[in-house]
C-alpha atoms as a PDB file:
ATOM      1  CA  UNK A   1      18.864 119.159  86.088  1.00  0.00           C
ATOM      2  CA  UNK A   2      20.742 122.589  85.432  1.00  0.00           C
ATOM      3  CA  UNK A   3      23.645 122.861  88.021  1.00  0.00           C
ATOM      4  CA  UNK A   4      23.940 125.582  89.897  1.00  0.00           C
ATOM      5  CA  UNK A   5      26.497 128.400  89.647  1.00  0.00           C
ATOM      6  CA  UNK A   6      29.068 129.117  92.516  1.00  0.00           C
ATOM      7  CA  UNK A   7      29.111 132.188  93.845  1.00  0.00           C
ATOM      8  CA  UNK A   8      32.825 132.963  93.785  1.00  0.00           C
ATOM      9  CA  UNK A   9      34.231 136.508  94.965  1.00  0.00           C
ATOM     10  CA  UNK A  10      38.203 135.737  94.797  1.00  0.00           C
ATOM     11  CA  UNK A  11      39.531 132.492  93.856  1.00  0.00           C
ATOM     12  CA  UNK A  12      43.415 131.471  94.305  1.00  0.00           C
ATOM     13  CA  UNK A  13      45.168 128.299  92.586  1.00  0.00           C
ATOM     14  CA  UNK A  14      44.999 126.589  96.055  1.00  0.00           C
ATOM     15  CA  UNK A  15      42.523 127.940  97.828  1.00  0.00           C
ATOM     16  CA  UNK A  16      39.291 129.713  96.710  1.00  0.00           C
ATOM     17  CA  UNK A  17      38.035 132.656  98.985  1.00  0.00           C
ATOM     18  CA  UNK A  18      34.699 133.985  99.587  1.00  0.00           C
ATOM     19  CA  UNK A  19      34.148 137.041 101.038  1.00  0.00           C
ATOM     20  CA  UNK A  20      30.449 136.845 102.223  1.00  0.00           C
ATOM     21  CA  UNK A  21      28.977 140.138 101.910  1.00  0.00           C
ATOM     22  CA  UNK A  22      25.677 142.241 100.567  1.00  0.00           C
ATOM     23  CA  UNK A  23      25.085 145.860  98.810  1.00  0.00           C
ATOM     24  CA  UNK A  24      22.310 147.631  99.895  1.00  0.00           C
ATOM     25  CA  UNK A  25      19.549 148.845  97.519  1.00  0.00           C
ATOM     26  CA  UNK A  26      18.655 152.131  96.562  1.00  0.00           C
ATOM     27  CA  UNK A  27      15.761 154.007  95.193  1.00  0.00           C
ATOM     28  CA  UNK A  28      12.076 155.515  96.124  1.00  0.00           C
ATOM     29  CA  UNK A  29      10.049 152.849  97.611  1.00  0.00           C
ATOM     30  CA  UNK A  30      13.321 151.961  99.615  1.00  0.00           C
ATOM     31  CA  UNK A  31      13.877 155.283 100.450  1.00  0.00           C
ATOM     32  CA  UNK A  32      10.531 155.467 101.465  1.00  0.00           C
ATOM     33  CA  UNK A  33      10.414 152.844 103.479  1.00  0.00           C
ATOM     34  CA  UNK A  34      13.367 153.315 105.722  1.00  0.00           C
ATOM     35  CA  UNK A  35      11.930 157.137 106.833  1.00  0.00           C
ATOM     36  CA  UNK A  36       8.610 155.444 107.325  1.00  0.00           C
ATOM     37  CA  UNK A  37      10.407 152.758 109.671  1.00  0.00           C
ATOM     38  CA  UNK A  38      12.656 155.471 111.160  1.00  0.00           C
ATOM     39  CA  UNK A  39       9.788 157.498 111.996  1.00  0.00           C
ATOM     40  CA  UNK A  40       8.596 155.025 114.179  1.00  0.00           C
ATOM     41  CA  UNK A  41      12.072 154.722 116.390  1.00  0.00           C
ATOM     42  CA  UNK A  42      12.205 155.733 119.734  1.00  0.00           C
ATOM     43  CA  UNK A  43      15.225 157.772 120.689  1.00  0.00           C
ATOM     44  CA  UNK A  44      16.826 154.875 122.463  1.00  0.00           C
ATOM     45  CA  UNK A  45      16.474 152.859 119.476  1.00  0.00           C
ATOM     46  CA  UNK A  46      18.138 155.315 116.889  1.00  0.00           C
ATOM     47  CA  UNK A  47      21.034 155.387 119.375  1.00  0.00           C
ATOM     48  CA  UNK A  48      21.057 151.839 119.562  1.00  0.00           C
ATOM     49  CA  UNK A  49      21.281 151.639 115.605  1.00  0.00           C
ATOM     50  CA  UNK A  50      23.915 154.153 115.176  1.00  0.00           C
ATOM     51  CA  UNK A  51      25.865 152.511 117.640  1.00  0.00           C
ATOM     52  CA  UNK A  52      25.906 149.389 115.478  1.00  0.00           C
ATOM     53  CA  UNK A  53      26.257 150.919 112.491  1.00  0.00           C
ATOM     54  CA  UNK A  54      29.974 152.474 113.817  1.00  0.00           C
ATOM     55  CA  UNK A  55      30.988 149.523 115.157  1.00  0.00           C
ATOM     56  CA  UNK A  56      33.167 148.634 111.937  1.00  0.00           C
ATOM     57  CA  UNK A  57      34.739 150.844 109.703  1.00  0.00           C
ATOM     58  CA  UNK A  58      33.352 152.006 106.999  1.00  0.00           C
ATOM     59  CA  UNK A  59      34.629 150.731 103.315  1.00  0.00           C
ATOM     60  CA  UNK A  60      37.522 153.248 101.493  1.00  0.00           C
ATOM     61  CA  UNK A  61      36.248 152.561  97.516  1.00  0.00           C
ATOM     62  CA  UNK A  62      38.584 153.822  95.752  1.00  0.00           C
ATOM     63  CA  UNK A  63      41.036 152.010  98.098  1.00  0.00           C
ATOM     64  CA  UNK A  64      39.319 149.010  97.469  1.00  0.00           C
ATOM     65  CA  UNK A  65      39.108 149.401  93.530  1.00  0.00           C
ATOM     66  CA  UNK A  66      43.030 149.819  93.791  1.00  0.00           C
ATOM     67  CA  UNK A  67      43.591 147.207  95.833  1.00  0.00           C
ATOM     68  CA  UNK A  68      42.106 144.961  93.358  1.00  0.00           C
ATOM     69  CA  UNK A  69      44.227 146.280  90.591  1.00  0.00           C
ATOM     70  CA  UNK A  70      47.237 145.651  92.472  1.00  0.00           C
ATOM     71  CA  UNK A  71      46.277 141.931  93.373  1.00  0.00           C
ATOM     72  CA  UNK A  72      45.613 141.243  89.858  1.00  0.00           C
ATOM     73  CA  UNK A  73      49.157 141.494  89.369  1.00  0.00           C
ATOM     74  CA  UNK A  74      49.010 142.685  85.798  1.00  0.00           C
ATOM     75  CA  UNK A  75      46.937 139.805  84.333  1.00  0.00           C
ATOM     76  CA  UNK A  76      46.481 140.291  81.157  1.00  0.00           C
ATOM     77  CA  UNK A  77      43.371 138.104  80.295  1.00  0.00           C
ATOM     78  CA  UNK A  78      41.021 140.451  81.066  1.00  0.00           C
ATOM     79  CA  UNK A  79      39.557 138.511  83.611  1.00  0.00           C
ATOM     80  CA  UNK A  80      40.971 140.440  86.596  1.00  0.00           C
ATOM     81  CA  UNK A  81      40.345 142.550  88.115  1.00  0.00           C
ATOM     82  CA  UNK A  82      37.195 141.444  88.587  1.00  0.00           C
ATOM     83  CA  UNK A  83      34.123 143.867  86.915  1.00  0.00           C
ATOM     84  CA  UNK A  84      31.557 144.585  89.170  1.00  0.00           C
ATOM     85  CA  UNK A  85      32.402 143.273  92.366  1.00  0.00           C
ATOM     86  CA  UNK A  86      30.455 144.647  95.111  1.00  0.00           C
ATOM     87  CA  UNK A  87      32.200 147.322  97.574  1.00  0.00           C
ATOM     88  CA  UNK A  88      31.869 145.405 101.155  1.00  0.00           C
ATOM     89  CA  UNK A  89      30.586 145.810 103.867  1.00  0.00           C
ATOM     90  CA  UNK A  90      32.050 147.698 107.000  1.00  0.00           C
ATOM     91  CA  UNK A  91      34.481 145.512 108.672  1.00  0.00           C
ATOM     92  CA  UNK A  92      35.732 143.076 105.385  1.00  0.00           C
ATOM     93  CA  UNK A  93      39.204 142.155 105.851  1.00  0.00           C
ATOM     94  CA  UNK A  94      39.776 141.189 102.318  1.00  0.00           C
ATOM     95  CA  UNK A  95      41.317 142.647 100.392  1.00  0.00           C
ATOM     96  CA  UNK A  96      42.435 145.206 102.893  1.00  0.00           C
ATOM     97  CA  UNK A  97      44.518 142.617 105.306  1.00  0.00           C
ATOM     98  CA  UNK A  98      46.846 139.925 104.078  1.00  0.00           C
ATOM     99  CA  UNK A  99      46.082 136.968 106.059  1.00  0.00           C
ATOM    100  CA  UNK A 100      49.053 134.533 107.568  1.00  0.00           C
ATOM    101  CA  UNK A 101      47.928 131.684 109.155  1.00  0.00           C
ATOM    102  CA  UNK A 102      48.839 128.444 111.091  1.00  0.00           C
ATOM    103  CA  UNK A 103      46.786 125.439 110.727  1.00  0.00           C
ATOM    104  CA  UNK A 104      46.010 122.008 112.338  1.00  0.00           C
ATOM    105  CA  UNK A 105      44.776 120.360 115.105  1.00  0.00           C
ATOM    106  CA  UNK A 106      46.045 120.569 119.235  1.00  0.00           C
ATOM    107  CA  UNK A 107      45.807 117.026 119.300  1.00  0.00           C
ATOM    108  CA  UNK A 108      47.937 116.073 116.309  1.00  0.00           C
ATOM    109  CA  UNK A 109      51.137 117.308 115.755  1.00  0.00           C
ATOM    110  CA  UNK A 110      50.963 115.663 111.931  1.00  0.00           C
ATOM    111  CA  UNK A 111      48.721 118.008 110.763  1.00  0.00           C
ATOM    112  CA  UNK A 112      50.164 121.412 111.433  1.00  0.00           C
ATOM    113  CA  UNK A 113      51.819 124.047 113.296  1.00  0.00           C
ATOM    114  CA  UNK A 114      49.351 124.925 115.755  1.00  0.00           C
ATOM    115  CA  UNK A 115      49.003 121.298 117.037  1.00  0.00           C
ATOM    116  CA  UNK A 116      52.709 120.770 116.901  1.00  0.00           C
ATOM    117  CA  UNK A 117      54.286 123.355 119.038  1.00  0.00           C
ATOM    118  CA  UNK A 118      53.021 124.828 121.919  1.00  0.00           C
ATOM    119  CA  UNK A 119      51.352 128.266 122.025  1.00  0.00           C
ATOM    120  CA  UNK A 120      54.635 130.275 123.031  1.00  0.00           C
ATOM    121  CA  UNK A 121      56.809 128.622 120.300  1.00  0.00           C
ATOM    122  CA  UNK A 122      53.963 128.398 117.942  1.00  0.00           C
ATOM    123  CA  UNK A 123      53.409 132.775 118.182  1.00  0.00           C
ATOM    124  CA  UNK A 124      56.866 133.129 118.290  1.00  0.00           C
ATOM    125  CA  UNK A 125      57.422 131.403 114.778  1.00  0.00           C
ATOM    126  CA  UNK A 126      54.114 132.621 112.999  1.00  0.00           C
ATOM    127  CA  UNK A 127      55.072 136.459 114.412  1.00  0.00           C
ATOM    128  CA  UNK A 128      58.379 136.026 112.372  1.00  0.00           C
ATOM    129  CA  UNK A 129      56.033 135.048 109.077  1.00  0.00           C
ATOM    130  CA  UNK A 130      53.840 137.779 109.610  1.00  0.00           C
ATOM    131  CA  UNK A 131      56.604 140.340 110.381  1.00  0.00           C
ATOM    132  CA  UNK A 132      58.456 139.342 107.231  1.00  0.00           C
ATOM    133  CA  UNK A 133      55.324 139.549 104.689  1.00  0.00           C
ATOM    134  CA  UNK A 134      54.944 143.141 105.922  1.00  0.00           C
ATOM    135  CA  UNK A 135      58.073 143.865 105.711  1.00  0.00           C
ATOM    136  CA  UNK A 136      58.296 142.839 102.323  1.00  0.00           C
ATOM    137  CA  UNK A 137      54.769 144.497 101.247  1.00  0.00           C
ATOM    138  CA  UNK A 138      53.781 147.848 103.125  1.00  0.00           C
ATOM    139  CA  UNK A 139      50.956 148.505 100.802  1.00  0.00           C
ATOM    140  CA  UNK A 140      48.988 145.751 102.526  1.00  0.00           C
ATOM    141  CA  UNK A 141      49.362 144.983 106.163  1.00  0.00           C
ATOM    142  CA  UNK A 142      49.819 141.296 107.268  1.00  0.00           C
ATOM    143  CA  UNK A 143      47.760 139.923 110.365  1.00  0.00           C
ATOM    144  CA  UNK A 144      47.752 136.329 111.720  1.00  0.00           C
ATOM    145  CA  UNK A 145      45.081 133.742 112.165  1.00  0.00           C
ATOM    146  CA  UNK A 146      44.513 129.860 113.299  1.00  0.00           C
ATOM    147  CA  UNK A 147      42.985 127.591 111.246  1.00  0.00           C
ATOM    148  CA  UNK A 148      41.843 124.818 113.270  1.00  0.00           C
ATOM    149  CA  UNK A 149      40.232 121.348 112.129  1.00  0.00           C
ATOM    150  CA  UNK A 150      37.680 121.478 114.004  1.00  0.00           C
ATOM    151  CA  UNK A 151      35.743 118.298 112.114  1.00  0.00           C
ATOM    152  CA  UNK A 152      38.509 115.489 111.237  1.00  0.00           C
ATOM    153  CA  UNK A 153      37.666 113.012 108.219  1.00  0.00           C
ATOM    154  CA  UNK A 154      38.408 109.819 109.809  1.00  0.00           C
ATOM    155  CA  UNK A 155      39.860 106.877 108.287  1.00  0.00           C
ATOM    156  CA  UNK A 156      37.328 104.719 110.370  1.00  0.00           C
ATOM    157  CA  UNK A 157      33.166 104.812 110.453  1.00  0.00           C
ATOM    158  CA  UNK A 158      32.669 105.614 114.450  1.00  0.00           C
ATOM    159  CA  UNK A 159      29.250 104.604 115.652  1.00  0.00           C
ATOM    160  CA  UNK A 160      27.737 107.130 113.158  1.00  0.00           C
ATOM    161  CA  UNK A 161      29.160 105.659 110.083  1.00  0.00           C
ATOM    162  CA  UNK A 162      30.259 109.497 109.191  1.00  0.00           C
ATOM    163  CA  UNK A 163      33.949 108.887 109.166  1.00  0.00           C
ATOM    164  CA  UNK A 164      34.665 112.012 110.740  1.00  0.00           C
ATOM    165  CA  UNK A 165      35.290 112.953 114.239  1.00  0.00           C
ATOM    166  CA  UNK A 166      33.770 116.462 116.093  1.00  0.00           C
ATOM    167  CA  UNK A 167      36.091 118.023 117.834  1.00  0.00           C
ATOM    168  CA  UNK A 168      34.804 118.994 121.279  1.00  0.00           C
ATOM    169  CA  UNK A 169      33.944 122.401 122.123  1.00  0.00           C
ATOM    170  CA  UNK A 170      36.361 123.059 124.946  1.00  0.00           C
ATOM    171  CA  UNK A 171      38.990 122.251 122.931  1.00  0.00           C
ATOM    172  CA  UNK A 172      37.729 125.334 120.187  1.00  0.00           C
ATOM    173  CA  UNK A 173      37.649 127.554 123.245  1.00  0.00           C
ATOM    174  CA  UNK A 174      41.316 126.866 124.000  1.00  0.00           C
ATOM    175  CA  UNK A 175      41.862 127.852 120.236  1.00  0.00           C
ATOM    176  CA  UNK A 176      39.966 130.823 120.762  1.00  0.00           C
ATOM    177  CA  UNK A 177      41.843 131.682 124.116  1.00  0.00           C
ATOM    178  CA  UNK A 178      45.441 130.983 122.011  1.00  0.00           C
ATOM    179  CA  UNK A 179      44.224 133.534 119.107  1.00  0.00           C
ATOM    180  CA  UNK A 180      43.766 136.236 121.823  1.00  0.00           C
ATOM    181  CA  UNK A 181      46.800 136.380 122.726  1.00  0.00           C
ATOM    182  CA  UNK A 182      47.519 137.967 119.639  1.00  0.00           C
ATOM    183  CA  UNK A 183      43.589 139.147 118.983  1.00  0.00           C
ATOM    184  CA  UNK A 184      44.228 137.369 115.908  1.00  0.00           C
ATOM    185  CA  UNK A 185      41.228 136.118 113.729  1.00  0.00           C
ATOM    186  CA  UNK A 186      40.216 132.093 113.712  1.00  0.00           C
ATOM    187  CA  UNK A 187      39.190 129.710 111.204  1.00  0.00           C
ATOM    188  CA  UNK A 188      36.845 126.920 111.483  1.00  0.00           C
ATOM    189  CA  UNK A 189      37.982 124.277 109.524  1.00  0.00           C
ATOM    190  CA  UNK A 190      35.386 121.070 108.225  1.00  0.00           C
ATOM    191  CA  UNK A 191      36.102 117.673 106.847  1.00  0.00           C
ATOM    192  CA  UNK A 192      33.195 116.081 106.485  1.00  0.00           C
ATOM    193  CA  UNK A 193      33.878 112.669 105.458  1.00  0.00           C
ATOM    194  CA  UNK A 194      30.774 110.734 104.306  1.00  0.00           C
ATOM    195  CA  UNK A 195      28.758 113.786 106.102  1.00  0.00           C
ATOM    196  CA  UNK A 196      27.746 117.148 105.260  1.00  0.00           C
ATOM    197  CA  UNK A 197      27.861 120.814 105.281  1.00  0.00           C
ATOM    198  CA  UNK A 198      24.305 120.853 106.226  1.00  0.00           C
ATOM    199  CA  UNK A 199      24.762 118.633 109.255  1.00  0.00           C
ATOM    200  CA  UNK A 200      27.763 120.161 110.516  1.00  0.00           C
ATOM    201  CA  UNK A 201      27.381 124.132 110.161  1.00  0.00           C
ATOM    202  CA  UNK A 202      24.954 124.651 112.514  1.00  0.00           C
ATOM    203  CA  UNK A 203      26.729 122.679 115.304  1.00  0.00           C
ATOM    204  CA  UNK A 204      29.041 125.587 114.902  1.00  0.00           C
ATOM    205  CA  UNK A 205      27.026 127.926 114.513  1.00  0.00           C
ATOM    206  CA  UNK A 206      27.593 129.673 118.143  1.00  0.00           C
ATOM    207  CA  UNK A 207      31.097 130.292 117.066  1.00  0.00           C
ATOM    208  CA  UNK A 208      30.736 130.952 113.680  1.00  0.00           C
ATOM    209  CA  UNK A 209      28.405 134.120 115.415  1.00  0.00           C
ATOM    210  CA  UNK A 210      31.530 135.750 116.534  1.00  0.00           C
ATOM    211  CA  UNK A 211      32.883 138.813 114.383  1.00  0.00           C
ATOM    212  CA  UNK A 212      36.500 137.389 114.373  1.00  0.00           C
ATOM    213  CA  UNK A 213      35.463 133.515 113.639  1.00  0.00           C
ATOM    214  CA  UNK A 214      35.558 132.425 110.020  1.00  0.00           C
ATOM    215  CA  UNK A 215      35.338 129.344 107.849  1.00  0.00           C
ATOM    216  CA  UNK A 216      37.232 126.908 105.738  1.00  0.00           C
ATOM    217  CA  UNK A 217      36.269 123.415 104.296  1.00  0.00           C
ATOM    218  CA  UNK A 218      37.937 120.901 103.267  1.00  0.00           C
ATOM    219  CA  UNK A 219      36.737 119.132  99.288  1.00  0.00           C
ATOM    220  CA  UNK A 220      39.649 116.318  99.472  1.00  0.00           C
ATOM    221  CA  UNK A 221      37.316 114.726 102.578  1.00  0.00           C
ATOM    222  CA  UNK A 222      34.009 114.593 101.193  1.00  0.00           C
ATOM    223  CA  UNK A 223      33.606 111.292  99.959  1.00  0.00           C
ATOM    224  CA  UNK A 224      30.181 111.842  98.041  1.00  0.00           C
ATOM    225  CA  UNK A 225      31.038 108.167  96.892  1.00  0.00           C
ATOM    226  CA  UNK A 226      31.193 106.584 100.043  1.00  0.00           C
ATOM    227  CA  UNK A 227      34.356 105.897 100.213  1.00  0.00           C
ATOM    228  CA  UNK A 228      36.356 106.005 103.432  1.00  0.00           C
ATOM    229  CA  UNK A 229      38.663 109.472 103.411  1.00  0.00           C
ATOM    230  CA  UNK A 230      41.892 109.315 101.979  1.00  0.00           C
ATOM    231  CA  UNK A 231      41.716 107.035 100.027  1.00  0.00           C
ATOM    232  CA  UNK A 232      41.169 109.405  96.686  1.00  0.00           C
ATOM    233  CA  UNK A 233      40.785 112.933  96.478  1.00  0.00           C
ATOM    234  CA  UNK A 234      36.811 113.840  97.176  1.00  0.00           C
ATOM    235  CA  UNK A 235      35.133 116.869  96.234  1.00  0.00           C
ATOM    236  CA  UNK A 236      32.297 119.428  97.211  1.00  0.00           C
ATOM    237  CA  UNK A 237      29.784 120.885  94.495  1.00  0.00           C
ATOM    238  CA  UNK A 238      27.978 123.941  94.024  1.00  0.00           C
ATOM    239  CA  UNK A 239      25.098 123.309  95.717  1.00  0.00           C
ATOM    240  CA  UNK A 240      27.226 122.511  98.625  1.00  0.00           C
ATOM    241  CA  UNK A 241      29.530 126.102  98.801  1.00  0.00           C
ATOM    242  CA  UNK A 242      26.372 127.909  97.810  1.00  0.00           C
ATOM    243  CA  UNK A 243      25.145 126.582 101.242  1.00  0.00           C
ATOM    244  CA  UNK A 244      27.933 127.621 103.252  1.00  0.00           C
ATOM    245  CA  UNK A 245      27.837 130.947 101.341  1.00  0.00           C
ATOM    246  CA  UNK A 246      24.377 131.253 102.154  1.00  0.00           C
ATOM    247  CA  UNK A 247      24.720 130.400 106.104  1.00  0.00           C
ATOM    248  CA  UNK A 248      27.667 132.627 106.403  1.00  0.00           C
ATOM    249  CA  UNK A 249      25.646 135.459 104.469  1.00  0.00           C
ATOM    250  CA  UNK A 250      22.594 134.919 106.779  1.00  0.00           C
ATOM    251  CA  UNK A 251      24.681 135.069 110.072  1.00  0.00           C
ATOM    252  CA  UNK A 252      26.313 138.624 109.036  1.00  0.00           C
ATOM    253  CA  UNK A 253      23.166 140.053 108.251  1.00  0.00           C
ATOM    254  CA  UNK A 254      21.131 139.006 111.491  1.00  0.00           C
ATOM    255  CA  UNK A 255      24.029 140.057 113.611  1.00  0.00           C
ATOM    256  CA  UNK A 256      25.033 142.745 112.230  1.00  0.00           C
ATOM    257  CA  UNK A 257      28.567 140.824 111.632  1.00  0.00           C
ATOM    258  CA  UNK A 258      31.565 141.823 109.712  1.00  0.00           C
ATOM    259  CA  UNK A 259      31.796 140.412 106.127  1.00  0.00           C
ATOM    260  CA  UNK A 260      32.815 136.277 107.139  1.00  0.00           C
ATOM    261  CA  UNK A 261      36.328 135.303 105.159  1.00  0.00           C
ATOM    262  CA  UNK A 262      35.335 131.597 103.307  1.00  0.00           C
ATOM    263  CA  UNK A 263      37.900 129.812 102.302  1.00  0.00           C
ATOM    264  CA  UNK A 264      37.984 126.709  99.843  1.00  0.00           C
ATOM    265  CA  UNK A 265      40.847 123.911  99.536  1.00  0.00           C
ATOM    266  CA  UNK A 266      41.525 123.404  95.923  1.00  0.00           C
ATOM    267  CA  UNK A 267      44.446 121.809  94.755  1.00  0.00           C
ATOM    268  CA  UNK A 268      43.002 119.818  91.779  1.00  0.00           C
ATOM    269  CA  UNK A 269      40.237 120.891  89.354  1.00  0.00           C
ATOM    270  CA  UNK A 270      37.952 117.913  90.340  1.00  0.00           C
ATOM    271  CA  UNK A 271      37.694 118.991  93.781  1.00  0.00           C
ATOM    272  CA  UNK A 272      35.024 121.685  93.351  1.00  0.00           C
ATOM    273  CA  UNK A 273      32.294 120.299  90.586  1.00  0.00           C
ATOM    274  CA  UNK A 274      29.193 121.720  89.353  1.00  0.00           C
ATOM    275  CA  UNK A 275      26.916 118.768  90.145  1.00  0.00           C
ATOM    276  CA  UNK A 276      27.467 115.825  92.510  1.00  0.00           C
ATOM    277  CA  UNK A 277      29.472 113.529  90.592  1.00  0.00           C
END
């Protein structure tokens, strides 16, 4: 069976980042088509649809196109920048925004910052990161964000043989109500143990709606061989990120959304594979 080919916008030596986003088509029958449909408007409903379409800020291209050069950091493989990337949509944050976040889990304090101090010490410290990456780089500005395990690979089946435990939902609304104190932007983080991406997006899905919610998963859980997690390093495939891709993508356009930030774990090569095994 021919494997499938990831759709990758930026990709990092530790993490891989998508930036989910679409270009509009042009020409005739398009044309055509959108003054046939705008003829048919009411009044209320063109004010309605300019309303939307100024809720985010428009893309600077040649800001962007410069942007990239600068991030490519004088490669010289030809490789990067990137040729024909897409210009985003209204709203992206990448590559515009540097992003500084905390990660982990409010009941753990093993797996991170954000479940091992409490909110006031945990701002105060990840303030001082992002004040020092912008004062070190004015060109792009630094913002913070939480990246919260929200599904935790489990080193134990539960009653649904998964190994992996849902966090509950109050306890992502107390995330949510932490970022706001510095209206800073959230990830969703998944390890899906002996689950999936298909089974565990859409319980999400109400907060993955929300302009400033984003998503990371985690390949080193997802035991395709049924092993129990961490034991060995697992893996996702392409079938499986062109699924969150496509879920992500799908959300932005039927809710008029800014661009979603999707972010990858990689640390080995194995972790992201073509096919399943």
């Amino acid at each position: 069976m021919k494997a499938k080919t990831i759709k990758l916008a930026f990709s990092m030596l530790v993490v891989s980042i998508f930036l989910i986003s679409c270009t509009q088509s042009t020409g005739s029958a398009d044309n055509q088509t959108s003054s046939t449909k705008d003829s048919l408007t009411t009044p209320e409903e063109e004010t309605q649809i300019a309303a939307e379409k100024s809720l985010y800020p428009e893309i600077d291209s040649l800001k962007f196109r410069e942007l990239n050069q600068v991030l490519a950091n004088g490669d010289t493989t030809g490789k990067w920048p990137a040729v024909g990337v897409p210009i985003p949509l209204p709203g992206a944050i990448l590559p515009f925004k540097r992003i500084i976040a905390y990660y982990g889990n409010i009941y753990s304090k093993r797996m991170g910052a954000l479940g091992e101090y409490a909110p006031e010490e945990m701002w105060n410290r990840l303030d001082k990161e992002v004040k020092k990456w912008n004062e070190i780089d004015t060109l792009i500005e630094a913002i913070p964000a939480l990246h919260y395990i929200a599904v935790v690979a489990s080193d134990h089946p539960g009653k649904n043989g998964k190994y992996r435990n849902r966090m509950p939902f109050h306890q992502i609304d107390s995330v949510l109500t932490i970022a706001k104190m510095r209206d800073a932007i959230v990830f969703l983080d998944i390890q899906v143990g002996l689950g999936s991406l298909e089974e565990e997006l859409p319980e999400l899905e109400k907060y993955l709606k929300l302009p400033h919610v984003h998503l990371g998963i985690d390949p080193e859980f997802s035991m395709k061989d049924g092993s129990a997690p961490g034991k060995r390093i697992g893996s996702f495939n392409a079938a499986d990120i062109n699924y969150a891709t496509d879920y992500l993508a799908k959300l932005v356009q039927e809710h008029n959304l800014p661009p979603k930030v999707f972010i990858v774990h990689r640390f080995t090569q194995a972790m992201v594979r073509l096919s399943r095994y």
